[in-house]
Protein backbone atom coordinates (compact mmCIF):
# COMPACT_ATOMS: atom_id res chain seq x y z
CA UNK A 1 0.00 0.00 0.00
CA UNK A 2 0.95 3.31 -0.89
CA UNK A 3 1.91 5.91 1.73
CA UNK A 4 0.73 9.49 1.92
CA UNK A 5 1.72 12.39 4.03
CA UNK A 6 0.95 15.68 5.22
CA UNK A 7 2.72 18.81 6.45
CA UNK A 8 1.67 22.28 5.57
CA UNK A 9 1.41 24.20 8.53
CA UNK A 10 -1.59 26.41 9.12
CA UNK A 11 -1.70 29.64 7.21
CA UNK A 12 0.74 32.75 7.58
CA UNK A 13 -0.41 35.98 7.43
CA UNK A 14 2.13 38.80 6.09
CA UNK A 15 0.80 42.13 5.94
CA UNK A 16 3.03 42.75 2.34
CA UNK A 17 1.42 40.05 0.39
CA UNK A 18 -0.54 41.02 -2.76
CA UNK A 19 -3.83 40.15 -3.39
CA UNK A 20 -5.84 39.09 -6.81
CA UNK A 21 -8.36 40.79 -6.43
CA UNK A 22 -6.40 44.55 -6.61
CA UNK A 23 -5.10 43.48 -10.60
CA UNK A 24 -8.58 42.31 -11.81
CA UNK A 25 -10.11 45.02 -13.43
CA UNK A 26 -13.94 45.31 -15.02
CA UNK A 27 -12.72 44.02 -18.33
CA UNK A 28 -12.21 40.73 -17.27
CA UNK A 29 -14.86 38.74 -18.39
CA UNK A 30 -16.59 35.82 -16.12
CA UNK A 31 -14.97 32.77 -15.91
CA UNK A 32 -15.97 30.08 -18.05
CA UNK A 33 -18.59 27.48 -16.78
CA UNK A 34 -15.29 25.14 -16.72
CA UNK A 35 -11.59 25.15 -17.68
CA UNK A 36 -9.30 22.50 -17.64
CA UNK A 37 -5.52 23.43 -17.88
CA UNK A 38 -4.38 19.59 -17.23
CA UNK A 39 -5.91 18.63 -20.80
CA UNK A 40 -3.72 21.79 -22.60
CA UNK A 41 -0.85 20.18 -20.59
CA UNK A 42 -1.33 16.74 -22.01
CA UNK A 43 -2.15 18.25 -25.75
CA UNK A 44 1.29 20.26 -25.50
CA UNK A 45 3.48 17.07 -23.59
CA UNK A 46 1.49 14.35 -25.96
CA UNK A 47 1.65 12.54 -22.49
CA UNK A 48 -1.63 11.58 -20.33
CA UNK A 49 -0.07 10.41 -17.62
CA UNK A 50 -0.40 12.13 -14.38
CA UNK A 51 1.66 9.48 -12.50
CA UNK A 52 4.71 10.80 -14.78
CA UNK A 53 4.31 14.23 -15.32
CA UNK A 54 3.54 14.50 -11.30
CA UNK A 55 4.96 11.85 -9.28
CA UNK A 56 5.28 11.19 -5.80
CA UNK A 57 8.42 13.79 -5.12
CA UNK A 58 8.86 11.95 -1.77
CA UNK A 59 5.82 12.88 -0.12
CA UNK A 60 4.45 9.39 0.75
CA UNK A 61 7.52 9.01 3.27
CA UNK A 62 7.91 12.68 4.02
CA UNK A 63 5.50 15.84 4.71
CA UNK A 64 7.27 17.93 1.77
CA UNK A 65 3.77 18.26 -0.04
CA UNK A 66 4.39 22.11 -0.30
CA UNK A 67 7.35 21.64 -2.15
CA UNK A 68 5.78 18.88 -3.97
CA UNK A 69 2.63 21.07 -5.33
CA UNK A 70 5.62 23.36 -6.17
CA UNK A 71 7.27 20.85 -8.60
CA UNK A 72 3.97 20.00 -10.16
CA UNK A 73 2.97 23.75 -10.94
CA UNK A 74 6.53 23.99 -12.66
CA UNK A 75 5.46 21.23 -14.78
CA UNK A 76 2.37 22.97 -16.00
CA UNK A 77 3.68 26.47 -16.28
CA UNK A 78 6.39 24.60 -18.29
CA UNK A 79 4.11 22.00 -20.07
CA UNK A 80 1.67 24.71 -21.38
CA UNK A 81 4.68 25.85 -23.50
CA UNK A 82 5.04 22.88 -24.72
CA UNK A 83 7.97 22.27 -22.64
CA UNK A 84 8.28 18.56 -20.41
CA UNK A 85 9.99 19.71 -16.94
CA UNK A 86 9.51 17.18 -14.33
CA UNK A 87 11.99 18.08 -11.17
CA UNK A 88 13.06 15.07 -9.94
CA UNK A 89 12.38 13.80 -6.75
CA UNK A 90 15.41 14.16 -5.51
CA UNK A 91 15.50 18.00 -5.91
CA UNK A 92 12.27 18.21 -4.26
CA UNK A 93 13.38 16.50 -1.19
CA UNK A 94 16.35 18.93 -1.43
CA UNK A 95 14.42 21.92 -1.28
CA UNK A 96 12.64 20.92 1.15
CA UNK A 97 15.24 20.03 3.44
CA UNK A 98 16.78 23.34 2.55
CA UNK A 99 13.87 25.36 3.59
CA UNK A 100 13.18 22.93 6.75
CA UNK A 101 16.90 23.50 8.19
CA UNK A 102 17.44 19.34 7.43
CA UNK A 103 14.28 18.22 9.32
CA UNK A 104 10.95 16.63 7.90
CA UNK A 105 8.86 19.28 10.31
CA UNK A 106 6.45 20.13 7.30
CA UNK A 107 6.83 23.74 5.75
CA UNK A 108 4.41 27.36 5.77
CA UNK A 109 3.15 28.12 2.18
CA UNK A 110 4.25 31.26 2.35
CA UNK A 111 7.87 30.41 3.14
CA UNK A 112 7.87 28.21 -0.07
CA UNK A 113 6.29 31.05 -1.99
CA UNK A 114 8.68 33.55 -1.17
CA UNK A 115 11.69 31.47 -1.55
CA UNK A 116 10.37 30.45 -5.02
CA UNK A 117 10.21 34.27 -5.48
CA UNK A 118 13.25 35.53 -5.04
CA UNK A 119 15.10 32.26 -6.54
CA UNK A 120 14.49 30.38 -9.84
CA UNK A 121 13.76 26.38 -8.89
CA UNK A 122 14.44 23.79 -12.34
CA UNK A 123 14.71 27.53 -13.89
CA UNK A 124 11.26 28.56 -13.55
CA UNK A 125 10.92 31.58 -11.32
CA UNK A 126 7.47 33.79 -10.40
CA UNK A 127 7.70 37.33 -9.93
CA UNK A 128 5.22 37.23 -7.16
CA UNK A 129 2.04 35.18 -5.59
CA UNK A 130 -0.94 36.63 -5.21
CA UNK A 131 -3.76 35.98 -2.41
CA UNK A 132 -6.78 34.79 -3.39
CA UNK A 133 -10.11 34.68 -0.41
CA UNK A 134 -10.75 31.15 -0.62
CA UNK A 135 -14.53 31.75 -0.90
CA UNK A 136 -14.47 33.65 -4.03
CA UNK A 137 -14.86 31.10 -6.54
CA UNK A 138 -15.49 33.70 -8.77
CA UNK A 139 -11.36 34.95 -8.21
CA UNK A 140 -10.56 31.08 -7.98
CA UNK A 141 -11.94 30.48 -11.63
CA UNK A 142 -10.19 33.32 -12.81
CA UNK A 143 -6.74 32.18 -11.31
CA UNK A 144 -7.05 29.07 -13.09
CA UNK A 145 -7.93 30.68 -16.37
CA UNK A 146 -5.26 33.61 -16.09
CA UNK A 147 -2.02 31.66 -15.32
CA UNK A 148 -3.00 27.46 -15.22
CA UNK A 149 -3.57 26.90 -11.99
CA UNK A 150 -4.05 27.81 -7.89
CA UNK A 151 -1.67 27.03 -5.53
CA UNK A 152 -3.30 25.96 -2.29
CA UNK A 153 -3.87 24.64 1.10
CA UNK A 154 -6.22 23.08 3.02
CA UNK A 155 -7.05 21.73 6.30
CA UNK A 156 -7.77 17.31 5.82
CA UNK A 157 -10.37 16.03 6.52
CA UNK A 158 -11.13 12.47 8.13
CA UNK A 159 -12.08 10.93 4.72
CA UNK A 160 -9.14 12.60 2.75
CA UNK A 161 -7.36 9.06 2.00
CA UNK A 162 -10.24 6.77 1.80
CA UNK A 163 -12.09 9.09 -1.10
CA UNK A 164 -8.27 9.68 -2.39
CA UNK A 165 -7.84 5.37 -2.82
CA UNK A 166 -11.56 4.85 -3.62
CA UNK A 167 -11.44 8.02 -6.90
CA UNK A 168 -14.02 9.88 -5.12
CA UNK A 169 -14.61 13.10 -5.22
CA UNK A 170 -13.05 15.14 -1.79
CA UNK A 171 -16.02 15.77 0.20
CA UNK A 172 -16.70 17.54 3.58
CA UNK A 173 -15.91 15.84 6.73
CA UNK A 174 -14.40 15.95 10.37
CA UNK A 175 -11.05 18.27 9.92
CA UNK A 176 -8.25 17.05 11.74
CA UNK A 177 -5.02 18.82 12.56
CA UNK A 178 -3.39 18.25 9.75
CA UNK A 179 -2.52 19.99 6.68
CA UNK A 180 -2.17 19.33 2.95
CA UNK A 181 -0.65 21.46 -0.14
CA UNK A 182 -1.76 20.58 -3.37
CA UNK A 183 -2.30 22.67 -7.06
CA UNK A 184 -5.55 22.92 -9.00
CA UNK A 185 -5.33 22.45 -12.29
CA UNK A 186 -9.16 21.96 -13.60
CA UNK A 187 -12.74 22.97 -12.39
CA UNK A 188 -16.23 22.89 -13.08
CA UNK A 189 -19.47 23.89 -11.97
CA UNK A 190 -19.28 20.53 -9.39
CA UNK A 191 -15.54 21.37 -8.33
CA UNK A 192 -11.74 21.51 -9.32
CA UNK A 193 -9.20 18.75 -9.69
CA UNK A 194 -6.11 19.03 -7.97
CA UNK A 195 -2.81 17.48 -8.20
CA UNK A 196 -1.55 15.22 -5.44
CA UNK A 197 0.15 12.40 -4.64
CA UNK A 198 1.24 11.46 -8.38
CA UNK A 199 -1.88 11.46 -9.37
CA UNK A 200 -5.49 13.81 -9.49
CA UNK A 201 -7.99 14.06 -7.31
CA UNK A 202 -11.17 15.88 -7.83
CA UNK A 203 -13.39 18.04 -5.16
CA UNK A 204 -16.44 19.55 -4.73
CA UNK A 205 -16.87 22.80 -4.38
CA UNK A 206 -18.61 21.95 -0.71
CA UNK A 207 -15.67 20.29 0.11
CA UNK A 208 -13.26 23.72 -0.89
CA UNK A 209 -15.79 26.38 1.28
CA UNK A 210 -15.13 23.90 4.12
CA UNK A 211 -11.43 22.85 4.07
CA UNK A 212 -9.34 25.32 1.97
CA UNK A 213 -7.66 27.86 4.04
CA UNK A 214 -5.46 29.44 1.59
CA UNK A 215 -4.76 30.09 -1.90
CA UNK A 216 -2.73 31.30 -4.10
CA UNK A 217 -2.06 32.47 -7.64
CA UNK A 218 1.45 32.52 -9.19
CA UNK A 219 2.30 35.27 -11.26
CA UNK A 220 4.37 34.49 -13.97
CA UNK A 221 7.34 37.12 -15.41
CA UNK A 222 4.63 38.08 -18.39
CA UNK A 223 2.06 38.95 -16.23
CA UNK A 224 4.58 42.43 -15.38
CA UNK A 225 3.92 43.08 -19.46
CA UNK A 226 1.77 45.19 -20.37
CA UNK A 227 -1.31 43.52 -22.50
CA UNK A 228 -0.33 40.52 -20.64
CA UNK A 229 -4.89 40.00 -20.57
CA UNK A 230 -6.71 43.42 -21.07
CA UNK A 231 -8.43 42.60 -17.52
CA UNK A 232 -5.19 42.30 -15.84
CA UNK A 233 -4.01 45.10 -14.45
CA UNK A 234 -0.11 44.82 -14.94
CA UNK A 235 0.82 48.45 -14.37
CA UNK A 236 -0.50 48.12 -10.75
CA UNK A 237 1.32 44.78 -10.08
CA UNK A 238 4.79 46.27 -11.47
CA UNK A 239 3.84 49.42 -8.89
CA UNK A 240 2.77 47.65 -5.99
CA UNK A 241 6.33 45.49 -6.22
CA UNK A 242 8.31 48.29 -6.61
CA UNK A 243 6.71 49.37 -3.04
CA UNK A 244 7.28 45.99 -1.63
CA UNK A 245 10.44 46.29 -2.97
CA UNK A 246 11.01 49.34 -1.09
């Protein structure tokens, strides 16, 4: 049997962080009633495999999921170019042991985020993250449509493994005190998919309003250019880094 792990801490609030929601502007249209960035992914790659293009990276023996959801965005930023980047496990576990200090203590989101922000990992590199109110599904469907995906956390629930063995949907339940990173890649007007555990896993919607404490989107180097998407407002993101910055 398979092992799987935890090990995001709870969220970390930092006063400095962007948020979405300040670089949408009124020309952004409404979602789509679905989008599924996994299938553009598997057009570009000519591989349908999520057990390849997203494998393991360690976290069925250790609770490096954050860095793991990490590797498997990298593969779709890269893989909707048309480019295959898998990081290899190894790497993964090295990060993670970087950012740990050497022990498997599990990792804050945020401390992954800003790491990958100031230095390029497998030569991909985001010129910031972006919050996102896990409730607005509205902002999450967006995320997912602007730049492939939503990085995210979420407090487990008792039946996280059982529906994850079984290919059911995530649904709610009793939330323990543990907690899981993962990346959506797909959703619908039932719920998203995520990536996990070298393989997918979809969830409802019900399941995100009652587990998900915090989300993310990562902003790629083009999204600082200007008519990057006429509803994102780039100008404001290049100003509001230069005052981070600052």
């Amino acid at each position: 049997m398979p092992g799987y792990r935890f090990g995001k801490h709870p969220p970390q609030v930092d006063y400095r962080s962007l948020r979405l929601s300040n670089y949408l502007t009124a020309a952004l249209p409404p979602p789509p009633p679905s989008s599924d960035t996994l299938a553009r992914v598997y057009a570009e790659l000519k591989v349908s495999d999520p057990t390849t293009l997203f494998p393991m990276d360690g976290n069925d023996t250790l609770g490096d999921c954050t860095c793991a959801a990490l590797a498997h965005a990298i593969t779709v930023n890269e893989g909707l170019l048309g480019v295959k980047r898998i990081m290899p496990k190894a790497q993964v576990v090295k990060l993670y042991m970087h950012l740990t200090g050497g022990v498997d203590s599990g990792l804050n989101e945020l401390n992954v985020l800003n790491y990958w922000r100031q230095n390029k990992v497998e030569s991909d590199k985001i010129v910031a993250y972006a919050t996102i109110a896990p409730k607005n599904h509205t902002h999450v469907q967006q995320a997912i449509e602007l730049f492939g995906g939503v990085y995210l956390g979420f407090q487990v629930q008792q039946n996280c493994i059982q529906e994850f063995d079984a290919h059911q949907p995530w649904t709610p339940g009793t939330l323990t005190n543990d907690g899981h990173a993962v990346y959506a890649v797909a959703y619908d007007q039932t719920g998203v998919t995520v990536l996990t555990w070298g393989s997918t896993q979809q969830a409802t919607w019900a399941w995100w309003d009652e587990c998900v404490d915090e989300a993310y989107a990562l902003l790629p180097p083009e999204a600082l250019k200007p008519g990057f998407n006429p509803g994102f407002n780039s100008a404001q993101l290049q100003a509001d880094l230069s005052d981070v910055a600052n």
